[in-house]
N, C-alpha and C. Protein backbone atom coordinates (compact mmCIF):
# COMPACT_ATOMS: atom_id res chain seq x y z
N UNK A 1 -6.03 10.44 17.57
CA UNK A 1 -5.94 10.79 16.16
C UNK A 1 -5.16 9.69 15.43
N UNK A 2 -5.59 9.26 14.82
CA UNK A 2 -5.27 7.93 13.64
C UNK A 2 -4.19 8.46 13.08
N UNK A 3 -2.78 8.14 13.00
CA UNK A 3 -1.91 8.36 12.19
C UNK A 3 -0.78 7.01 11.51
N UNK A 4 -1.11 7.55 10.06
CA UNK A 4 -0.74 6.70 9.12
C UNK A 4 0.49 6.86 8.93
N UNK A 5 1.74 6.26 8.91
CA UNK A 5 2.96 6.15 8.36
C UNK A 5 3.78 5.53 7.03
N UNK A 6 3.59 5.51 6.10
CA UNK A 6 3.95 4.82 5.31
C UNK A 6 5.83 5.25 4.66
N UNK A 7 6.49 4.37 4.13
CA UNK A 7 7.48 3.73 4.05
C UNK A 7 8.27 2.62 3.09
N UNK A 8 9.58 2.82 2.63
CA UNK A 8 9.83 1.75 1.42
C UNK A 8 9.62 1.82 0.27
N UNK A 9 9.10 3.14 -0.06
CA UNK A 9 9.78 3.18 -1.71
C UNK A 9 11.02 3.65 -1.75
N UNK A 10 10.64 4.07 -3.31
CA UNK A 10 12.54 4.14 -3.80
C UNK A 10 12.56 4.69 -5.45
N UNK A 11 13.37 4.40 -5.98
CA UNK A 11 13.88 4.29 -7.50
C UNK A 11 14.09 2.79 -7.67
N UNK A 12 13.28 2.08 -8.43
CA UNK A 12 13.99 0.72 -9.11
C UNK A 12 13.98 0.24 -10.50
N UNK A 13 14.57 -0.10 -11.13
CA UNK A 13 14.28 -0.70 -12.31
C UNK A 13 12.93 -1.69 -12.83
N UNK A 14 12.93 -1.69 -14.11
CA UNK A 14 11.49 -2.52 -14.27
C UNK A 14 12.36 -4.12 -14.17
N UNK A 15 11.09 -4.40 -13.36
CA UNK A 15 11.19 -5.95 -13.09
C UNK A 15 12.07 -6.20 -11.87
N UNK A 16 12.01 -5.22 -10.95
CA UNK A 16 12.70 -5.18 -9.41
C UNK A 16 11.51 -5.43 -8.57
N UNK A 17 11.72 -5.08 -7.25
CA UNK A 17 10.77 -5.65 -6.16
C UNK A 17 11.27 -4.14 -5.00
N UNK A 18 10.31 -4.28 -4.50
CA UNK A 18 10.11 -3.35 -3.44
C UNK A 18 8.89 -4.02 -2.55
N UNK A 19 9.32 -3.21 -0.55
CA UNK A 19 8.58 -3.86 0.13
C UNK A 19 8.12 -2.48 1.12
N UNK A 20 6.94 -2.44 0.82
CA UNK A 20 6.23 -1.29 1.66
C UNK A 20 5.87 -1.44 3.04
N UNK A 21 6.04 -0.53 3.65
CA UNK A 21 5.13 -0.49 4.84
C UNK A 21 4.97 0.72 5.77
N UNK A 22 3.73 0.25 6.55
CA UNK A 22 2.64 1.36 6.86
C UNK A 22 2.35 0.82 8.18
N UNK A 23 2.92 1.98 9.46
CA UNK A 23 2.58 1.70 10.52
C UNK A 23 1.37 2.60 10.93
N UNK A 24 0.99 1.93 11.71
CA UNK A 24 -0.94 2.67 12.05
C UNK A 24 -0.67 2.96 13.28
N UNK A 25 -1.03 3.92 13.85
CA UNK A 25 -1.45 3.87 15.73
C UNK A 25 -2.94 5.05 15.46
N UNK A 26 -3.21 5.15 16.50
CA UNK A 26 -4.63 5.90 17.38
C UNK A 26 -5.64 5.09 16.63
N UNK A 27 -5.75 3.73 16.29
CA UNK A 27 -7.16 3.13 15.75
C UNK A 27 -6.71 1.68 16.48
N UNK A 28 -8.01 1.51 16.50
CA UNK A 28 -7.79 -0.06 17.06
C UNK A 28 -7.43 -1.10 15.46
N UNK A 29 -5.93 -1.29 15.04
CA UNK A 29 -5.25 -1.50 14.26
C UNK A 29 -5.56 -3.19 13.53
N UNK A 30 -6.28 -4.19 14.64
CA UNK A 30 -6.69 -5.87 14.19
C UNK A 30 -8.07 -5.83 13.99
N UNK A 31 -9.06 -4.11 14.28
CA UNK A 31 -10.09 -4.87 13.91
C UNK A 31 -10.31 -4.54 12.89
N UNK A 32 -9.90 -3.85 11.79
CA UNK A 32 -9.81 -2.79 10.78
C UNK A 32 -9.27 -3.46 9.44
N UNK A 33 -9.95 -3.80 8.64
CA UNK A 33 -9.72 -3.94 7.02
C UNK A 33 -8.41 -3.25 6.55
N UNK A 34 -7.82 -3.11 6.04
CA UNK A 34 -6.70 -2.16 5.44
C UNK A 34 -6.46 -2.15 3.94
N UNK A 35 -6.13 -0.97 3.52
CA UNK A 35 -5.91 -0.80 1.92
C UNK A 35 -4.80 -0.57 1.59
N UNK A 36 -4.17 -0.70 0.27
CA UNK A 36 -2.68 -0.02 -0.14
C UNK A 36 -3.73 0.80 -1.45
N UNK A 37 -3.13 2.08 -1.59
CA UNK A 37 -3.55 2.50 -2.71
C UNK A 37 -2.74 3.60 -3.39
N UNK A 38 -3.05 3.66 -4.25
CA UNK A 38 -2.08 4.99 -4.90
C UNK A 38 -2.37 6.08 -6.12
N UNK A 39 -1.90 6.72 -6.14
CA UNK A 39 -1.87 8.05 -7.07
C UNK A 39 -0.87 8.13 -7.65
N UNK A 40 -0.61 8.07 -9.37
CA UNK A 40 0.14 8.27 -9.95
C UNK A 40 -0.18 9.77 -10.50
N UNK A 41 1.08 10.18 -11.02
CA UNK A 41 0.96 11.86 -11.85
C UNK A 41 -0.35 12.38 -12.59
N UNK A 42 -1.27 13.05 -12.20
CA UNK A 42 -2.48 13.60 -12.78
C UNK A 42 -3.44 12.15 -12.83
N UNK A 43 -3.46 11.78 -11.89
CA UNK A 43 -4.65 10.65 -12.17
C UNK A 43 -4.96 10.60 -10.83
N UNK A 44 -6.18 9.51 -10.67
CA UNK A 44 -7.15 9.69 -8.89
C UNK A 44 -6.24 8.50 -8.55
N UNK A 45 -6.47 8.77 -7.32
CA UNK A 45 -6.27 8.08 -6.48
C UNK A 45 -6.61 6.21 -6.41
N UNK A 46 -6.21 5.41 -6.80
CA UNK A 46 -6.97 3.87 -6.58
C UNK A 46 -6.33 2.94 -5.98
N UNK A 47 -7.69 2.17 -5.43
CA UNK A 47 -6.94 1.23 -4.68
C UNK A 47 -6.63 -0.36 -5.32
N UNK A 48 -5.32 -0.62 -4.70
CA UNK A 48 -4.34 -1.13 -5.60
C UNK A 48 -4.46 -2.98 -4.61
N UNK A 49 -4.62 -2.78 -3.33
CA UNK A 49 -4.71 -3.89 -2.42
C UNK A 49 -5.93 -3.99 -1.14
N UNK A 50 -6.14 -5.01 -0.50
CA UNK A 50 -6.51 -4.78 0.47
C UNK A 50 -6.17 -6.30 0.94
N UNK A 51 -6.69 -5.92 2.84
CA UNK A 51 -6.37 -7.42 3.27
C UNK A 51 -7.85 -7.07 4.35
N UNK A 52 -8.61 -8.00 4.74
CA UNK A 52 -9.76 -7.97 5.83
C UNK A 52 -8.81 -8.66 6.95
N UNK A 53 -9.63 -8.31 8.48
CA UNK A 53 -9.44 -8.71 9.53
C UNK A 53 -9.12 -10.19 9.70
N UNK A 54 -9.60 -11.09 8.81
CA UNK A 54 -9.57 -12.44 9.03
C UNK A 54 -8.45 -13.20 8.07
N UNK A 55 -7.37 -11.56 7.46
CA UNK A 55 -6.50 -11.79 6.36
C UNK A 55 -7.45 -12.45 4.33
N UNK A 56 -8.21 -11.74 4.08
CA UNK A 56 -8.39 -12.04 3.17
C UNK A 56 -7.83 -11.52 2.54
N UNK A 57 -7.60 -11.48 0.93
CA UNK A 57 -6.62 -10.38 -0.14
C UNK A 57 -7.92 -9.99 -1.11
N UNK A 58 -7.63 -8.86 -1.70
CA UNK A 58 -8.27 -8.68 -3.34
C UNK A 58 -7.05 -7.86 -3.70
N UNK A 59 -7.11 -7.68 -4.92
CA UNK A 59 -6.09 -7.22 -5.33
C UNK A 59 -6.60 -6.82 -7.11
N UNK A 60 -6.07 -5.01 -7.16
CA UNK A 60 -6.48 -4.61 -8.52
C UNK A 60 -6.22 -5.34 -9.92
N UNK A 61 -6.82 -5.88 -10.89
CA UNK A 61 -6.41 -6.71 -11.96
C UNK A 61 -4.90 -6.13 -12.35
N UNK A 62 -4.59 -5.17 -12.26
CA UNK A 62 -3.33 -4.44 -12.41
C UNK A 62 -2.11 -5.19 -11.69
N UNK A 63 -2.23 -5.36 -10.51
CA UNK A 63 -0.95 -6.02 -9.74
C UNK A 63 -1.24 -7.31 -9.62
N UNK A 64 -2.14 -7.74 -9.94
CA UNK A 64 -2.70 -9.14 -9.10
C UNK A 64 -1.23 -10.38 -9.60
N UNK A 65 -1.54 -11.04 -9.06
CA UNK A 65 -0.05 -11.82 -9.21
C UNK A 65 1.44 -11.20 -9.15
N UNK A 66 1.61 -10.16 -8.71
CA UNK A 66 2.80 -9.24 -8.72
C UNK A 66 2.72 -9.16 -7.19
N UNK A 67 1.48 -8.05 -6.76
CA UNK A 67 1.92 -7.71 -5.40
C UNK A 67 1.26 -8.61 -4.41
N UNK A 68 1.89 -8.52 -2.84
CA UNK A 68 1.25 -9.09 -2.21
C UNK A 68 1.17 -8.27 -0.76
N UNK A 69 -0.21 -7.93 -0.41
CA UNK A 69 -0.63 -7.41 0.87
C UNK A 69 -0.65 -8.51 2.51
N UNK A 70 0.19 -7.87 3.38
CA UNK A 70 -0.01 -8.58 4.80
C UNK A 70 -0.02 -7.96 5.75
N UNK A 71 -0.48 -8.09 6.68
CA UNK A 71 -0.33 -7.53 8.03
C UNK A 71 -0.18 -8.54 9.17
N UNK A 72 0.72 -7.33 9.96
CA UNK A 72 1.42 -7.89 11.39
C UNK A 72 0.42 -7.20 12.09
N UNK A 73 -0.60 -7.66 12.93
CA UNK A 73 -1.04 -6.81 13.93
C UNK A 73 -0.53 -6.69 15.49
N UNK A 74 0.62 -7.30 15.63
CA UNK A 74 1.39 -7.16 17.09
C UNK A 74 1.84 -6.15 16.45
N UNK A 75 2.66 -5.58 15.14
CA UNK A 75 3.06 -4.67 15.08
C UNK A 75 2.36 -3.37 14.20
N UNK A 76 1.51 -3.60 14.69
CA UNK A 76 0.00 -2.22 13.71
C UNK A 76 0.64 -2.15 12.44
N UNK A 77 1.15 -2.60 11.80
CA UNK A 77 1.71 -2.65 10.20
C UNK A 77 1.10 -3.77 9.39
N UNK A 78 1.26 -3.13 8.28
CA UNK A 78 0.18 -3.53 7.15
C UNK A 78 1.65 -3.07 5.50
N UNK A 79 1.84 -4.25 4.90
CA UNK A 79 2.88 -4.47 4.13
C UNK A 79 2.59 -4.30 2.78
N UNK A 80 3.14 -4.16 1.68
CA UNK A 80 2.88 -4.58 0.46
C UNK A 80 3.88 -4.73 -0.21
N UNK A 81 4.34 -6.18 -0.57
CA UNK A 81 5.52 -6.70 -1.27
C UNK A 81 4.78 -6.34 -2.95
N UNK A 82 5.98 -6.07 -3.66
CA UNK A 82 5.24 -5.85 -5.22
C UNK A 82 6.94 -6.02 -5.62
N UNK A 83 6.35 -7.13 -6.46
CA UNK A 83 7.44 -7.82 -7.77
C UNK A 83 7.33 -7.27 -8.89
N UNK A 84 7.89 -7.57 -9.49
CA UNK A 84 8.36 -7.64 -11.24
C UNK A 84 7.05 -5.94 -11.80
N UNK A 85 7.79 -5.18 -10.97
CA UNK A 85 7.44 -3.68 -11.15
C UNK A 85 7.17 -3.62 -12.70
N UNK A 86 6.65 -2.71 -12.76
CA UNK A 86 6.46 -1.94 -14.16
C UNK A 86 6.44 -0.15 -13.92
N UNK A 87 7.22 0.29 -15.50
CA UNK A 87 7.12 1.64 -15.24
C UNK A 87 5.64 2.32 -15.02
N UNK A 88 4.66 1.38 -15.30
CA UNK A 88 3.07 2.02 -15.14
C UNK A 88 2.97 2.01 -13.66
N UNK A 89 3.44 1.21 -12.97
CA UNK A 89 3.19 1.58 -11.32
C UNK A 89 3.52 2.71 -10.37
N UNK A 90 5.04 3.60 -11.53
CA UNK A 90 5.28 4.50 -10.91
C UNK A 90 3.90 5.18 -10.33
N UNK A 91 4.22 5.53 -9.19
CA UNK A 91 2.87 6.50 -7.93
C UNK A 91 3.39 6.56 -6.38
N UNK A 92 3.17 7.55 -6.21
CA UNK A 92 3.08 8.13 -4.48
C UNK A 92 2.04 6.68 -4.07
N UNK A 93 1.93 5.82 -3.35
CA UNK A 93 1.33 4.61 -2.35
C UNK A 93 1.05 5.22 -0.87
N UNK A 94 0.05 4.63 -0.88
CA UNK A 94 -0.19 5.38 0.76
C UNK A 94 -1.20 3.82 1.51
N UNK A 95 -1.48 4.16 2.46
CA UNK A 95 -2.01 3.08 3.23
C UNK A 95 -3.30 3.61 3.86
N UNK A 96 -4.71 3.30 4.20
CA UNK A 96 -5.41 3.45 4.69
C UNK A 96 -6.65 2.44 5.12
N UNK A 97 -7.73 2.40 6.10
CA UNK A 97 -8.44 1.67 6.32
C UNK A 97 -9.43 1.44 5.71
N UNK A 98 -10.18 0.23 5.55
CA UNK A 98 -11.26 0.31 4.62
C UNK A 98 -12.41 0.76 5.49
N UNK A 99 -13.71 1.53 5.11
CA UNK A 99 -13.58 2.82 4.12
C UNK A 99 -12.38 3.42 4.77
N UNK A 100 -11.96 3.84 3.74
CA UNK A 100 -10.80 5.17 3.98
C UNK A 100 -11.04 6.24 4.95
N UNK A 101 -9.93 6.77 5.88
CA UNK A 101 -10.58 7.82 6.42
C UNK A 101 -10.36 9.21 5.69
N UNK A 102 -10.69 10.68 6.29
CA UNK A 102 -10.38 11.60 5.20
C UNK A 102 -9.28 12.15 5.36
N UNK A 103 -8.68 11.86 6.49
CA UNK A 103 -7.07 12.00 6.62
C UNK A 103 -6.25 10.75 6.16
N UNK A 104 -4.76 11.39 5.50
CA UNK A 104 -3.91 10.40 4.65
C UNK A 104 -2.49 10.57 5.20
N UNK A 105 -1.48 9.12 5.47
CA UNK A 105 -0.44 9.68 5.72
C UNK A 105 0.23 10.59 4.16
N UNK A 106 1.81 10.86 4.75
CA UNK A 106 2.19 11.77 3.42
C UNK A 106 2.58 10.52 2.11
N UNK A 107 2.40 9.44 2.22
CA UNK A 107 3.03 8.28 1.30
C UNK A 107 4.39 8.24 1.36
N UNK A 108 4.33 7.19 0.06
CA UNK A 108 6.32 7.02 -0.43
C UNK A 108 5.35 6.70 -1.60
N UNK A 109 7.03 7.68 -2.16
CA UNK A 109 6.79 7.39 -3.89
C UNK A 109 7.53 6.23 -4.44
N UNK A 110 6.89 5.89 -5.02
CA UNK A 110 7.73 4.57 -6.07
C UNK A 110 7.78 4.83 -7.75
N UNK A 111 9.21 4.77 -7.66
CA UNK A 111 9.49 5.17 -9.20
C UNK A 111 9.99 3.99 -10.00
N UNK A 112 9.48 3.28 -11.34
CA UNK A 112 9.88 2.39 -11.81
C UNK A 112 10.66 2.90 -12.78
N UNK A 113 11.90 2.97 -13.06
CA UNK A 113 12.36 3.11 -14.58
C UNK A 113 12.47 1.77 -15.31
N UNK A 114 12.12 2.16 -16.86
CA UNK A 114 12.32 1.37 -18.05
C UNK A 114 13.53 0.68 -17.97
């Protein structure tokens, strides 16, 4: 059973930095695409990062130049550094594989204040 861990939010001010992360086990963890995505208050769910097997990035026009997605695969973790926050990012972040599966870890919330 695939279980997602995610990790590293907080409370920060706008224009702080925070560094996420999301440990994976029961999947074979290097051959697997990975996503960062999130849910803010009454809105869906979107995805915010990704990285492919061979380390590629995309990244939502929203963070692009702010955050940055990596993964360690000696250590089944999959990261997301995000700079110069904004209060619009406040959201629960969670981690999953690309396609997503239909199970989710519980996230970390990230709260930006003004």
């Amino acid at each position: 059973q695939v279980q997602l861990v995610e990790s590293g939010g907080g409370l920060v001010q706008a224009g702080g930095s925070l560094r996420l992360s999301c440990v994976v086990s029961g999947m074979l963890f290097s051959f697997n695409a990975m996503g960062w995505y999130r849910q803010a208050p009454g809105k869906q769910r979107e995805l915010v990062a990704t990285i492919t097997v061979g380390r590629t990035t995309n990244y939502a026009e929203s963070v692009k130049g702010r955050f940055t997605i990596s993964r360690d695969n000696a250590k089944n973790t999959v990261y997301l550094q995000m700079n110069s926050l904004k209060p619009e990012d406040t959201a629960v972040y969670y981690c999953n594989k690309l396609p997503s599966l239909d199970s989710w870890g519980q996230g970390t919330p990230v709260t930006v204040s003004s």
